[in-house]
N, C-alpha and C. Protein backbone atom coordinates (compact mmCIF):
# COMPACT_ATOMS: atom_id res chain seq x y z
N UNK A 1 0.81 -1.19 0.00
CA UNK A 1 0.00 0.00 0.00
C UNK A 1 0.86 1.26 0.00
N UNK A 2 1.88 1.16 0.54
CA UNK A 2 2.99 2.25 0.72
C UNK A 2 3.12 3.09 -0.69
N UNK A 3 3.46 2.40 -1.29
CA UNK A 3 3.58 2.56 -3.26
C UNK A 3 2.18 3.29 -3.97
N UNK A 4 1.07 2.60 -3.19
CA UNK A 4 0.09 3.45 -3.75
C UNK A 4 0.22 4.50 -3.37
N UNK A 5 -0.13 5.08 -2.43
CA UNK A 5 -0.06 6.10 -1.49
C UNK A 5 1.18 6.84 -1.80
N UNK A 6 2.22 6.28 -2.32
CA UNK A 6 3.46 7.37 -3.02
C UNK A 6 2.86 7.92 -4.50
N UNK A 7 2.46 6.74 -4.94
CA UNK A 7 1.76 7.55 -6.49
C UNK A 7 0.78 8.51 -6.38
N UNK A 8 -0.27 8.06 -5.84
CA UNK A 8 -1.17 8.96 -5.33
C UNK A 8 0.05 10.62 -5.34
N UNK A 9 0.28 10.44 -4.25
CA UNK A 9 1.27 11.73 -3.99
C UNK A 9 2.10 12.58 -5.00
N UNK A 10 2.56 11.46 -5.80
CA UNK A 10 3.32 11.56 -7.23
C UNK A 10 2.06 12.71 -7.77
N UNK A 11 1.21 12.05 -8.16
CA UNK A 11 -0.12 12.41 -9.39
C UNK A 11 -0.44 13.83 -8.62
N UNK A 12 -0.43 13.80 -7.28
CA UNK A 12 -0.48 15.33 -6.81
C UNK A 12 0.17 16.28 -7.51
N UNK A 13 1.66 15.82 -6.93
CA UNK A 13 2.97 17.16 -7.31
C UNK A 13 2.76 17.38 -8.82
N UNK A 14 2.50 16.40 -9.71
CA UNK A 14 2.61 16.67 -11.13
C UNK A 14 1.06 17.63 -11.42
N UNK A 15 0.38 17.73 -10.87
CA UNK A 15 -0.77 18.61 -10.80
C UNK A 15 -0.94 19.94 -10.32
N UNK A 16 0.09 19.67 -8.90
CA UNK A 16 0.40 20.80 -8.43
C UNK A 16 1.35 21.77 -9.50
N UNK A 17 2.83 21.14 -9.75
CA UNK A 17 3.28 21.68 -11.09
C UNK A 17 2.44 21.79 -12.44
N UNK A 18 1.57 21.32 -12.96
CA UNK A 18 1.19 21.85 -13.76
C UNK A 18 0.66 23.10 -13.59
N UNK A 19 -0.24 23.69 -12.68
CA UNK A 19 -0.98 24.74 -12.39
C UNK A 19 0.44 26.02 -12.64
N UNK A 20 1.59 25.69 -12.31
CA UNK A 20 2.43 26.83 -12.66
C UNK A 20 2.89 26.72 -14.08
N UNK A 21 2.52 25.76 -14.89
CA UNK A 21 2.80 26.08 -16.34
C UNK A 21 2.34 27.34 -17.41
N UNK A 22 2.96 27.37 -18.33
CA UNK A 22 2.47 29.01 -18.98
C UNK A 22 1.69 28.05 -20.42
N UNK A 23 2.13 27.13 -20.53
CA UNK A 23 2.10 26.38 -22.09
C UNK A 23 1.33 25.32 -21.76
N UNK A 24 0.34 25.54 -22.53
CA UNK A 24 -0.79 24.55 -22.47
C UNK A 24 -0.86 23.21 -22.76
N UNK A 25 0.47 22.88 -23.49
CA UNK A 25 1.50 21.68 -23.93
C UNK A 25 2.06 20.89 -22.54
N UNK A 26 2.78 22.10 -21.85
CA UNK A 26 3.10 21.58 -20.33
C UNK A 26 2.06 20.81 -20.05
N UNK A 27 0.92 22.00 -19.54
CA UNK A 27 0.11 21.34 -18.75
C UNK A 27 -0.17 20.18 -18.82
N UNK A 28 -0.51 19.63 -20.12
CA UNK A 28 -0.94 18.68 -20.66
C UNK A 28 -0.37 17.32 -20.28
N UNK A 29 0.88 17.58 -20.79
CA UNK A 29 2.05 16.67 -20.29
C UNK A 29 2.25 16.02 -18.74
N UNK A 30 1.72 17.06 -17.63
CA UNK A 30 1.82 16.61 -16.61
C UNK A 30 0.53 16.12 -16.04
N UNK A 31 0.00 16.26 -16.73
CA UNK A 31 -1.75 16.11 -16.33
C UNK A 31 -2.22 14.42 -16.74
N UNK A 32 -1.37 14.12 -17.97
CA UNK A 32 -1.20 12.68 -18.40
C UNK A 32 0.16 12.01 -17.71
N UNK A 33 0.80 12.69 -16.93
CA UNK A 33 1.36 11.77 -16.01
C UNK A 33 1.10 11.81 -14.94
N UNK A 34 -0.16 12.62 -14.20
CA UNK A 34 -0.64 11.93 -13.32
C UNK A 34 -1.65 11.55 -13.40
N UNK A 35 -2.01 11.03 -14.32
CA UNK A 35 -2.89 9.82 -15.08
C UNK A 35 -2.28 8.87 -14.94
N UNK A 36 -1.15 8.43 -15.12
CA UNK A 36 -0.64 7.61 -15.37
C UNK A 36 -0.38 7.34 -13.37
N UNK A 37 0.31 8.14 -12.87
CA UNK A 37 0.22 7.64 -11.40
C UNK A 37 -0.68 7.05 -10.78
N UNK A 38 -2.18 8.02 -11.10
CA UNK A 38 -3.14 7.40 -10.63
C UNK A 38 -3.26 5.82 -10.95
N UNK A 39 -3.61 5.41 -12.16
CA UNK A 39 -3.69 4.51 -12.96
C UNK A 39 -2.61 3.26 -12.23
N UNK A 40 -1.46 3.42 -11.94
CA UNK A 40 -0.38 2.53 -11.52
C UNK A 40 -0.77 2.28 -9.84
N UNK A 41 -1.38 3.65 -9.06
CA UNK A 41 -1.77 2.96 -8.06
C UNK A 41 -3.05 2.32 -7.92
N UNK A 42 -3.98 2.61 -8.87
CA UNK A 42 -5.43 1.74 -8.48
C UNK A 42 -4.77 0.64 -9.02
N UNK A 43 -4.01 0.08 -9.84
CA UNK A 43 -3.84 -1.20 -9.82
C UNK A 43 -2.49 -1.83 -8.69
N UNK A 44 -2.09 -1.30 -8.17
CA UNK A 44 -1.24 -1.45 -6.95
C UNK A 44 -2.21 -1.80 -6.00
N UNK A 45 -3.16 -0.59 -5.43
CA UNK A 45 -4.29 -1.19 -4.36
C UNK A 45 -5.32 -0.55 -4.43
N UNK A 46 -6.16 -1.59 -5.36
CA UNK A 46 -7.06 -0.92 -6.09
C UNK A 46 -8.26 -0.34 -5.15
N UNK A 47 -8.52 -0.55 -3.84
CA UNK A 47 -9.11 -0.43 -2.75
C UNK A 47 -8.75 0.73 -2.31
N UNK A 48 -7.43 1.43 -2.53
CA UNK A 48 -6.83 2.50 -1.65
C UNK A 48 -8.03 4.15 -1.61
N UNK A 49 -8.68 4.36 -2.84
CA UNK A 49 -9.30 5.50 -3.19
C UNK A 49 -10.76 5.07 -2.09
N UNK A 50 -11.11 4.41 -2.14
CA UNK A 50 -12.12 3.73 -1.02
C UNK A 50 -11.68 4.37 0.12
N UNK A 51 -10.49 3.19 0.67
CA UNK A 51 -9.88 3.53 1.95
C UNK A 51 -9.80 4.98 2.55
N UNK A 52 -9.45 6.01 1.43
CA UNK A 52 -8.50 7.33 1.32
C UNK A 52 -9.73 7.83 2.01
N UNK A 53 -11.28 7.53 1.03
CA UNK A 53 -12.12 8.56 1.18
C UNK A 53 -13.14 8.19 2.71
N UNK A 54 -12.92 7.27 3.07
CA UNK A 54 -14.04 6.82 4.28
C UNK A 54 -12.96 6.56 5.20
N UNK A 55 -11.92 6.36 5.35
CA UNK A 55 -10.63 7.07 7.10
C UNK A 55 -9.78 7.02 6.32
N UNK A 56 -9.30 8.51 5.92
CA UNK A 56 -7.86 8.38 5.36
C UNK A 56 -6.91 8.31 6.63
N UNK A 57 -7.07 8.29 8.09
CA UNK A 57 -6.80 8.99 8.77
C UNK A 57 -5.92 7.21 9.04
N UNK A 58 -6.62 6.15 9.00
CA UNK A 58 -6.38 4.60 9.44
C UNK A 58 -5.31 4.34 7.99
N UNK A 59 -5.32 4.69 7.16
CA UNK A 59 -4.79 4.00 6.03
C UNK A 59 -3.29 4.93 5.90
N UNK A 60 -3.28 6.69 7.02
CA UNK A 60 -2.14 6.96 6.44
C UNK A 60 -1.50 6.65 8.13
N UNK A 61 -1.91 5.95 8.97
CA UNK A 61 -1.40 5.22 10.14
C UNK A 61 -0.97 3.93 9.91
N UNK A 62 -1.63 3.23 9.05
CA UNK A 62 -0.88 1.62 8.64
C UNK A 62 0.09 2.09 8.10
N UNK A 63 0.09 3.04 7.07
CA UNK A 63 1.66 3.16 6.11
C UNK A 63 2.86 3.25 6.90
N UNK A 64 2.35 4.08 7.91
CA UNK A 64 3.09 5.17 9.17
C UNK A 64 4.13 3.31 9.72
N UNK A 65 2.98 2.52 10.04
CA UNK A 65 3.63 1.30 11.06
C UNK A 65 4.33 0.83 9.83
N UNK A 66 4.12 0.37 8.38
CA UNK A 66 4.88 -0.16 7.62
C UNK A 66 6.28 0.31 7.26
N UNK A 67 6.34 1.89 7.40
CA UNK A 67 7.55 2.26 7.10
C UNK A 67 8.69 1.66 8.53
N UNK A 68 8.07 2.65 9.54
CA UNK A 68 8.68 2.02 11.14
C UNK A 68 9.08 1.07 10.84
């Protein structure tokens, strides 16, 4: 689950950076790679967007004990 939860995060930053692009080409570009993050973690744990939305609070505490 760790991995999802990094992509997830991934598909953020590349979203977050897009919003500072000037070129609508950029944007684009990063907007289909976090497509692609997303995409790599629902099939990592395809359950995680579930999890995220009804206790994200339990799912970012298991990660917490997996890293430990």
């Amino acid at each position: 689950m760790i991995r999802a939860i990094e992509y997830k995060h991934n598909a953020q930053e590349c979203r977050k950076q897009a919003k500072g692009m000037f070129r609508a080409e950029d944007k684009n570009t990063l907007e289909r790679i976090a497509q692609i993050w997303e995409k790599l973690a629902s099939k990592r744990h395809p359950q995680l967007e579930l999890e995220l939305e009804t206790a994200p609070e339990q799912v970012v505490c298991r990660a917490n004990e997996v890293i430990e």
